[in-house]
C-alpha atoms as a PDB file:
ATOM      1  CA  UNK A   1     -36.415   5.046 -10.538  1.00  0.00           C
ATOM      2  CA  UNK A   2     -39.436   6.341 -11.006  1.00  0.00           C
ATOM      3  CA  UNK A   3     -42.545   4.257 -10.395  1.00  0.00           C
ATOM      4  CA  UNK A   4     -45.448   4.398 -12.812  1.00  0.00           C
ATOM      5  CA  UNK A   5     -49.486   4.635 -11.419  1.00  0.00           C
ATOM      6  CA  UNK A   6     -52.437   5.633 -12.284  1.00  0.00           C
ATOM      7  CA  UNK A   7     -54.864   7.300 -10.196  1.00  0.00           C
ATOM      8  CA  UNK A   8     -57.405   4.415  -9.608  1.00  0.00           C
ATOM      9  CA  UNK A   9     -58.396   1.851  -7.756  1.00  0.00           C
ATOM     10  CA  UNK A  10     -56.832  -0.815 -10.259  1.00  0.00           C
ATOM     11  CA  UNK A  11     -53.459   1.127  -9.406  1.00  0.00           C
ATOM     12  CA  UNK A  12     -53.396   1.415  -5.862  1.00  0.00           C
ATOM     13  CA  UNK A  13     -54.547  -2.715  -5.489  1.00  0.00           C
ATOM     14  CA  UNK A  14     -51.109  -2.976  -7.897  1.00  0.00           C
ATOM     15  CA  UNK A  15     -48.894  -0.612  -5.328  1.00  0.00           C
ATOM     16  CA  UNK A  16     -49.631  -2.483  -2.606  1.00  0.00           C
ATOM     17  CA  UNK A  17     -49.519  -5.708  -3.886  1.00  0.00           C
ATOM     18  CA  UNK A  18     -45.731  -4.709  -4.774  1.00  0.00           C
ATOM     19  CA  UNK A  19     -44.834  -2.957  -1.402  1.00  0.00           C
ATOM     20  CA  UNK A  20     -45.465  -5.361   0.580  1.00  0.00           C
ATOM     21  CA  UNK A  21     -43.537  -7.923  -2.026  1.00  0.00           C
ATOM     22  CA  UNK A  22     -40.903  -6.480  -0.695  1.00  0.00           C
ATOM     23  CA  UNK A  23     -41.770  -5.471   2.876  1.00  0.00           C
ATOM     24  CA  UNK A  24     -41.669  -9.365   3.222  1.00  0.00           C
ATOM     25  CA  UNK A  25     -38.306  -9.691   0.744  1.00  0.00           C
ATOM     26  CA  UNK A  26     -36.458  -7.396   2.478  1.00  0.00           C
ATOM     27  CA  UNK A  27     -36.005  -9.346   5.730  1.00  0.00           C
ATOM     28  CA  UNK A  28     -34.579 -12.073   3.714  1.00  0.00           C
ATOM     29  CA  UNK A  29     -32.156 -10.325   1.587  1.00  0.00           C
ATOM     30  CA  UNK A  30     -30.444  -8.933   4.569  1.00  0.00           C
ATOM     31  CA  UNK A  31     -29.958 -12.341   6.172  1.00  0.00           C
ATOM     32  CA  UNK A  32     -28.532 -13.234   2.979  1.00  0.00           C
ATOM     33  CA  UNK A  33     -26.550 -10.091   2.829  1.00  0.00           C
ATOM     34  CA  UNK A  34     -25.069 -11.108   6.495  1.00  0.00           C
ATOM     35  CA  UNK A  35     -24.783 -14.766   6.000  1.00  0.00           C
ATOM     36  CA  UNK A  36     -22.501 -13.809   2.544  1.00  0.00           C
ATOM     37  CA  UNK A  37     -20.591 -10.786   4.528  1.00  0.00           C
ATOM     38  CA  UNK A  38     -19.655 -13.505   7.404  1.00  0.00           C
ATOM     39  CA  UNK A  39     -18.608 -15.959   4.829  1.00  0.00           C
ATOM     40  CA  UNK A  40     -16.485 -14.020   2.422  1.00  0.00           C
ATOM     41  CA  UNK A  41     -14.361 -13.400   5.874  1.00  0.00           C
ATOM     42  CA  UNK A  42     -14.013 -16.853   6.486  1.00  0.00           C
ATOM     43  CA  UNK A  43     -12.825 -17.781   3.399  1.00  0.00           C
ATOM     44  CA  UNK A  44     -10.509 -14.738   2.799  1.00  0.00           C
ATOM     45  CA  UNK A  45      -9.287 -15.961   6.366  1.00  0.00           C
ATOM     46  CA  UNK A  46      -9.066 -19.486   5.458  1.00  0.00           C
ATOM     47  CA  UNK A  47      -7.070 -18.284   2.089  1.00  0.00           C
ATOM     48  CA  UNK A  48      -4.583 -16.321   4.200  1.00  0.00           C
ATOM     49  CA  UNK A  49      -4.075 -19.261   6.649  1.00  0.00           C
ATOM     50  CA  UNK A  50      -3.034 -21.581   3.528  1.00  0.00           C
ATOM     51  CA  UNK A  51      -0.727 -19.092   2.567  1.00  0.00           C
ATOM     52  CA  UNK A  52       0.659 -18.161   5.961  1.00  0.00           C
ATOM     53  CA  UNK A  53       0.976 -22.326   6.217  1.00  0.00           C
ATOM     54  CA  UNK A  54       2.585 -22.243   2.683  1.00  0.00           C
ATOM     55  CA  UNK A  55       5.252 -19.297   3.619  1.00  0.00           C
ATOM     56  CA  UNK A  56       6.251 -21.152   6.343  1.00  0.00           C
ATOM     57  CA  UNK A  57       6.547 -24.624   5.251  1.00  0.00           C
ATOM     58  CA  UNK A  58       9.022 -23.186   2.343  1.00  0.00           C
ATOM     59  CA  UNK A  59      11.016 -22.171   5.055  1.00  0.00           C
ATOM     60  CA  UNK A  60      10.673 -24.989   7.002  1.00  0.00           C
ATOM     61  CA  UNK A  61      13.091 -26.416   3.643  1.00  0.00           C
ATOM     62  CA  UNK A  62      15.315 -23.493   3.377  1.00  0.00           C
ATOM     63  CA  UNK A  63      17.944 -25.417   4.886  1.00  0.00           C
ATOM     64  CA  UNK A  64      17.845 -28.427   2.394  1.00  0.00           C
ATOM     65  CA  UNK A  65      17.442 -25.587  -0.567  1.00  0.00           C
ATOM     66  CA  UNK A  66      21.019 -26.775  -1.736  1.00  0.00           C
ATOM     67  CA  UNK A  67      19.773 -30.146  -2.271  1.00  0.00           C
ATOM     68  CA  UNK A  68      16.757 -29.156  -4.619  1.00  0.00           C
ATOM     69  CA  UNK A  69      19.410 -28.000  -7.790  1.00  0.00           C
ATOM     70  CA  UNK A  70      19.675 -31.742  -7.795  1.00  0.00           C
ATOM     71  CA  UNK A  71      15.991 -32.399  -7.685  1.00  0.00           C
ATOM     72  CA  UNK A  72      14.331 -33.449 -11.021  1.00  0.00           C
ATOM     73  CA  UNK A  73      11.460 -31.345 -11.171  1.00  0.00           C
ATOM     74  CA  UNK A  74       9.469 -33.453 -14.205  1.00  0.00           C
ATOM     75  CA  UNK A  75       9.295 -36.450 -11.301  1.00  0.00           C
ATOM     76  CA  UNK A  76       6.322 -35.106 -10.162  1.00  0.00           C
ATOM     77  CA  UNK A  77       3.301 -33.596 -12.071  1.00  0.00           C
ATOM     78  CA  UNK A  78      -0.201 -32.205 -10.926  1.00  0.00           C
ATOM     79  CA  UNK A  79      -2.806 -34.247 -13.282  1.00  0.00           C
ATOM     80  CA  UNK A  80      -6.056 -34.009 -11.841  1.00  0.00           C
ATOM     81  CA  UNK A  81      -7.477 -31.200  -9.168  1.00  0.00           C
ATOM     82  CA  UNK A  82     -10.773 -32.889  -7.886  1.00  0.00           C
ATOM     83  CA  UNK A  83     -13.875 -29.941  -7.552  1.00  0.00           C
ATOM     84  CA  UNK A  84     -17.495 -30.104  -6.352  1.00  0.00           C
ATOM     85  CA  UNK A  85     -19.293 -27.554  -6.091  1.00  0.00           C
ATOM     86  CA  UNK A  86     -21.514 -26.433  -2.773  1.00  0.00           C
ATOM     87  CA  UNK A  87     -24.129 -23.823  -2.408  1.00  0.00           C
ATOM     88  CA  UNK A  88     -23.649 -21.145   0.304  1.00  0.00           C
ATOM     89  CA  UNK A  89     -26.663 -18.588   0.815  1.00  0.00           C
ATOM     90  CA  UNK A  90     -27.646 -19.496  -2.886  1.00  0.00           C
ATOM     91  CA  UNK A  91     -24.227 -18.824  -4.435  1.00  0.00           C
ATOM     92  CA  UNK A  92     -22.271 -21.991  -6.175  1.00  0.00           C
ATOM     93  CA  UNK A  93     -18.757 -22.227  -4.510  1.00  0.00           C
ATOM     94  CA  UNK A  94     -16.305 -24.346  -4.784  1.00  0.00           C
ATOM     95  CA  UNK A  95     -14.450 -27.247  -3.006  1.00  0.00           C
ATOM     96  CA  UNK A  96     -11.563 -29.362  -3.111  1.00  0.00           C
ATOM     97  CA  UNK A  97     -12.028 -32.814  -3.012  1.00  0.00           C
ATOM     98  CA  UNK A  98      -8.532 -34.026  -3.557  1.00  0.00           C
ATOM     99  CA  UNK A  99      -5.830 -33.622  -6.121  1.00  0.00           C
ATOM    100  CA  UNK A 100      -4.188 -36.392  -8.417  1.00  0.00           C
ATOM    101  CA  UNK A 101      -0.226 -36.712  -8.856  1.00  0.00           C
ATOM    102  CA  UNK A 102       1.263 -38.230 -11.387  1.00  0.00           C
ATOM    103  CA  UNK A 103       4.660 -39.552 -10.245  1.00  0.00           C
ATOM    104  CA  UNK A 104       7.275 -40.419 -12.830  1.00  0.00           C
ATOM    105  CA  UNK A 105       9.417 -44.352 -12.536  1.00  0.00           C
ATOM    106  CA  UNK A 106      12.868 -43.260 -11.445  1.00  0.00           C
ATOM    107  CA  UNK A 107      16.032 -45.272  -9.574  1.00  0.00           C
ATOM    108  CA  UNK A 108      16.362 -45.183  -6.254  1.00  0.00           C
ATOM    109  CA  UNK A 109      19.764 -46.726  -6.885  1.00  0.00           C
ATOM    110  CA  UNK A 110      20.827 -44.045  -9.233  1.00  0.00           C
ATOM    111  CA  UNK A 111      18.621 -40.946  -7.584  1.00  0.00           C
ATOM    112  CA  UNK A 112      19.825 -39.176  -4.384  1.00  0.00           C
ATOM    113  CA  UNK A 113      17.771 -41.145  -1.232  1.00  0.00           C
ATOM    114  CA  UNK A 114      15.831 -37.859  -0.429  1.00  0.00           C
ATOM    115  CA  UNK A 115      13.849 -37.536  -3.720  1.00  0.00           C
ATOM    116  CA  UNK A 116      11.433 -39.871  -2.201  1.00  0.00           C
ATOM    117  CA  UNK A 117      10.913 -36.950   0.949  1.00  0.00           C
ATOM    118  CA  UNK A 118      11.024 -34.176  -1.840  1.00  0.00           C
ATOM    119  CA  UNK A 119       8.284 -35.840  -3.965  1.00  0.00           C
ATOM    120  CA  UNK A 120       6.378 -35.700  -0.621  1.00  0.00           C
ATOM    121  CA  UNK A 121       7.567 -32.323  -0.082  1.00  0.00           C
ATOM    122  CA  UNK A 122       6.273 -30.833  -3.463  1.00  0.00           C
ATOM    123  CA  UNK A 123       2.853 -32.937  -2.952  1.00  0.00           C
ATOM    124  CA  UNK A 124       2.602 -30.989   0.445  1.00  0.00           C
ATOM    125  CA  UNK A 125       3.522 -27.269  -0.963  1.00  0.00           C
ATOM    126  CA  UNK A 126       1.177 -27.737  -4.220  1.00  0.00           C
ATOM    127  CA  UNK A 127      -1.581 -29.586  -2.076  1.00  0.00           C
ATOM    128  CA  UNK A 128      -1.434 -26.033   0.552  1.00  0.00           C
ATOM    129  CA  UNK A 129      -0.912 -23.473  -2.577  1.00  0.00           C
ATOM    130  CA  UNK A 130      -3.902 -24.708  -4.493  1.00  0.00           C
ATOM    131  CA  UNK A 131      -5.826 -24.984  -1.550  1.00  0.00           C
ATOM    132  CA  UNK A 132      -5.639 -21.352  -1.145  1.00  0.00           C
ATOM    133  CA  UNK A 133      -6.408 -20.535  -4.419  1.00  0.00           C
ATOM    134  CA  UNK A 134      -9.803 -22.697  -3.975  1.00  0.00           C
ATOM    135  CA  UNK A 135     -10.645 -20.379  -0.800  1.00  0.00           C
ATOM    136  CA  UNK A 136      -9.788 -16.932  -2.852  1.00  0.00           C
ATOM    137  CA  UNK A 137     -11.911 -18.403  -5.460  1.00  0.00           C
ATOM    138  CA  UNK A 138     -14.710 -18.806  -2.885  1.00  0.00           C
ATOM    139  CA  UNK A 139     -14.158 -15.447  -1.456  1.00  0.00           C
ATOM    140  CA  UNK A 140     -14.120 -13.688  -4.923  1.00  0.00           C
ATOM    141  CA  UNK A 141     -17.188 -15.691  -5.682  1.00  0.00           C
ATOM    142  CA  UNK A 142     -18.965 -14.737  -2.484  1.00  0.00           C
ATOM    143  CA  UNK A 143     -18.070 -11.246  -2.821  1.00  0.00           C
ATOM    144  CA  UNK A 144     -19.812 -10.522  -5.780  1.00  0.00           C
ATOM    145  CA  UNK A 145     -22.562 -12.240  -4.662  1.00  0.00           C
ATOM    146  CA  UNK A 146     -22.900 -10.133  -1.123  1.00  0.00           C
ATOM    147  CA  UNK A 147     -22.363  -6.745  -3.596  1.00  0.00           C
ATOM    148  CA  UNK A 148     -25.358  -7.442  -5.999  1.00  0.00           C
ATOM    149  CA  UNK A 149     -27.361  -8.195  -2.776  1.00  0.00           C
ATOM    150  CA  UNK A 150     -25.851  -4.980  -1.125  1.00  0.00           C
ATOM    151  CA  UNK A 151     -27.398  -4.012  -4.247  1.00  0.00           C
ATOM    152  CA  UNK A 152     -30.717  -5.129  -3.390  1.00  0.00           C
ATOM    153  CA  UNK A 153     -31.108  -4.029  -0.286  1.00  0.00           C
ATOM    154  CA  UNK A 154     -30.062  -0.313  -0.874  1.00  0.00           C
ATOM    155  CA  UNK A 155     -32.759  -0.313  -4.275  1.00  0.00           C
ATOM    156  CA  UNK A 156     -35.317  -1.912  -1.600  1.00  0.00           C
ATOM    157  CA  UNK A 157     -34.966   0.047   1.559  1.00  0.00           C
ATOM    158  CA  UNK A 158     -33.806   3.612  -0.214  1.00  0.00           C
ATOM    159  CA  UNK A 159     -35.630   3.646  -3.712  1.00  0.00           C
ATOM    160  CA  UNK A 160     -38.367   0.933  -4.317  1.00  0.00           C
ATOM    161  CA  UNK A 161     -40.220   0.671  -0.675  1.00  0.00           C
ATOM    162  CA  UNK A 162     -40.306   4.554  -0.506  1.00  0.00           C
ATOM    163  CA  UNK A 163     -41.430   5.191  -3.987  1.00  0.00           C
ATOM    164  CA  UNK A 164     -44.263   2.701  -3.500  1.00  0.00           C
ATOM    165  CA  UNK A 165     -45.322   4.266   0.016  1.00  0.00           C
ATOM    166  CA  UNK A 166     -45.513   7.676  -1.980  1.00  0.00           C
ATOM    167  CA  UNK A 167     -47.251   6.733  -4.768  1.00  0.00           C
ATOM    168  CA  UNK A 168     -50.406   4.494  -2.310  1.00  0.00           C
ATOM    169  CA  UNK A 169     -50.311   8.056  -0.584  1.00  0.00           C
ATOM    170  CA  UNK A 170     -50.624   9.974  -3.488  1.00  0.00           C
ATOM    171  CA  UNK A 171     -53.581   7.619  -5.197  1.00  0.00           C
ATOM    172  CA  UNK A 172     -55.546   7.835  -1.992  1.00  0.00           C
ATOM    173  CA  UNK A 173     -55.412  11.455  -1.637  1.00  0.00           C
ATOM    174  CA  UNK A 174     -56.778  11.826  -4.867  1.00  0.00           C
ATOM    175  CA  UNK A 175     -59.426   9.473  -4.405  1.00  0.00           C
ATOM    176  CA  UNK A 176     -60.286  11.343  -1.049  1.00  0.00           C
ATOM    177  CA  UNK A 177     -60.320  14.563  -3.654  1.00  0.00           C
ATOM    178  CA  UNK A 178     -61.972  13.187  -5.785  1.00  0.00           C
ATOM    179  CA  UNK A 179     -64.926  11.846  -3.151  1.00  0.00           C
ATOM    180  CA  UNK A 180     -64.636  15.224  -1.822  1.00  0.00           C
ATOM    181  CA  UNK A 181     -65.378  16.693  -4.700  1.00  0.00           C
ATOM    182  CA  UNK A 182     -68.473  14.459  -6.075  1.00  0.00           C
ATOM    183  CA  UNK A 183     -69.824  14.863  -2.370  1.00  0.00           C
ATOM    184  CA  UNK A 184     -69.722  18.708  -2.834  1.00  0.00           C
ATOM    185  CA  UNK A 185     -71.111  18.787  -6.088  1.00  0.00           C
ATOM    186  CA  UNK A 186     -73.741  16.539  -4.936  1.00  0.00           C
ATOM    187  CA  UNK A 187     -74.887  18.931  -2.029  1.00  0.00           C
ATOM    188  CA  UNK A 188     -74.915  21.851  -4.398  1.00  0.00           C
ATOM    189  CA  UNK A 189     -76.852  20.256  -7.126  1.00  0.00           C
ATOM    190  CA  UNK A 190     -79.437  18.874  -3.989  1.00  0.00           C
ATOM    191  CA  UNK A 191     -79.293  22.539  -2.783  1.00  0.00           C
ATOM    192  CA  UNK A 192     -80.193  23.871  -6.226  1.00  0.00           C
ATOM    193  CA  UNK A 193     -82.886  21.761  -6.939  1.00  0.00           C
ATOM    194  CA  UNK A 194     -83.942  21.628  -3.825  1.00  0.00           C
ATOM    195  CA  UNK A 195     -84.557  25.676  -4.502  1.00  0.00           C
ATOM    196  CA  UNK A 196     -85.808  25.268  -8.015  1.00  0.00           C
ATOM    197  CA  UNK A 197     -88.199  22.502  -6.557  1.00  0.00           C
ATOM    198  CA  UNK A 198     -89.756  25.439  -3.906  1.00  0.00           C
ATOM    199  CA  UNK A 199     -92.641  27.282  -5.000  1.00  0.00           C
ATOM    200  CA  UNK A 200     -92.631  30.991  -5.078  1.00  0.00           C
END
């Protein structure tokens, strides 16, 4: 990227002004970057947990897995997943705040006396598997966030800073020419009048 300046005054004011913009930015987008980097680990570690908890609660029931051919899976339905939303580092993630189950009117007298534990059971495995997708949400969320500031950084530190520090340089050497110059052309037009101005 290529920065645009004229050789003045005007110019250089305007180059400095938006150097040190983002001297003082850059600080801040790398405790941003760090803050994001350390949280899209904890919530890719939280999402691996839930699903680590998840594997092993399913085969916690692998020795009832006979019983669940009897099960009636339409007992039990998922009808509201609770949300809110909370800002980490500036990004909008989210969080679960509960989950609603509907639970269908059956017999106890006519239904197997477990279906009470395996309507618990299901709440329990879909409470865990959802949870888990909330935290990869976050993550995924997060991560884009910490790559667009990656971004950020990289255009600050590697294109924008450097291209303004070379472009104040170059305007003040050409001022310093350009004083040069008018104070040389000065001194000869003094020296020639100066010998014009001497009678023969």
């Amino acid at each position: 990227m290529a920065i645009r300046f004229q050789y003045n005054k005007t110019s250089l004011q305007e180059m400095n002004k938006q150097l040190a913009v983002r001297e003082r930015a850059l600080p801040t987008i790398k405790n941003k970057e760090s803050a994001l980097r350390m949280e899209v680990k904890r919530a890719k570690n939280s999402a691996k947990e839930q699903e680590k908890k998840l594997l092993a609660r399913i085969k916690d029931y692998d020795k009832i897995v006979a019983l669940w051919g009897e099960f009636d899976p339409e007992l039990i339905k998922i009808e509201d997943v609770k949300m809110s939303v909370k800002k980490i580092a500036g990004v909008k993630t989210p969080v679960l705040e509960g989950i609603d189950f509907k639970i269908m009117k059956f017999s106890l007298f006519n239904k197997p006396s477990w279906y009470l534990d395996g309507i618990s059971i299901l709440k329990e495995l879909a409470e865990i598997a959802i949870e888990g997708e909330v935290f990869l949400r976050k993550m995924n969320l997060l991560d884009h966030a910490r790559k667009k500031t990656t971004q950020k950084v990289n255009l600050y530190e590697k294109v924008q800073i450097p291209g303004y520090q070379e472009a104040i340089m170059k305007i003040k050497r050409f001022m310093e020419d350009e004083e040069n110059l008018s104070k040389s052309s000065q001194k000869i037009i003094k020296t020639r009048l100066e010998s014009v101005e001497v009678p023969a």
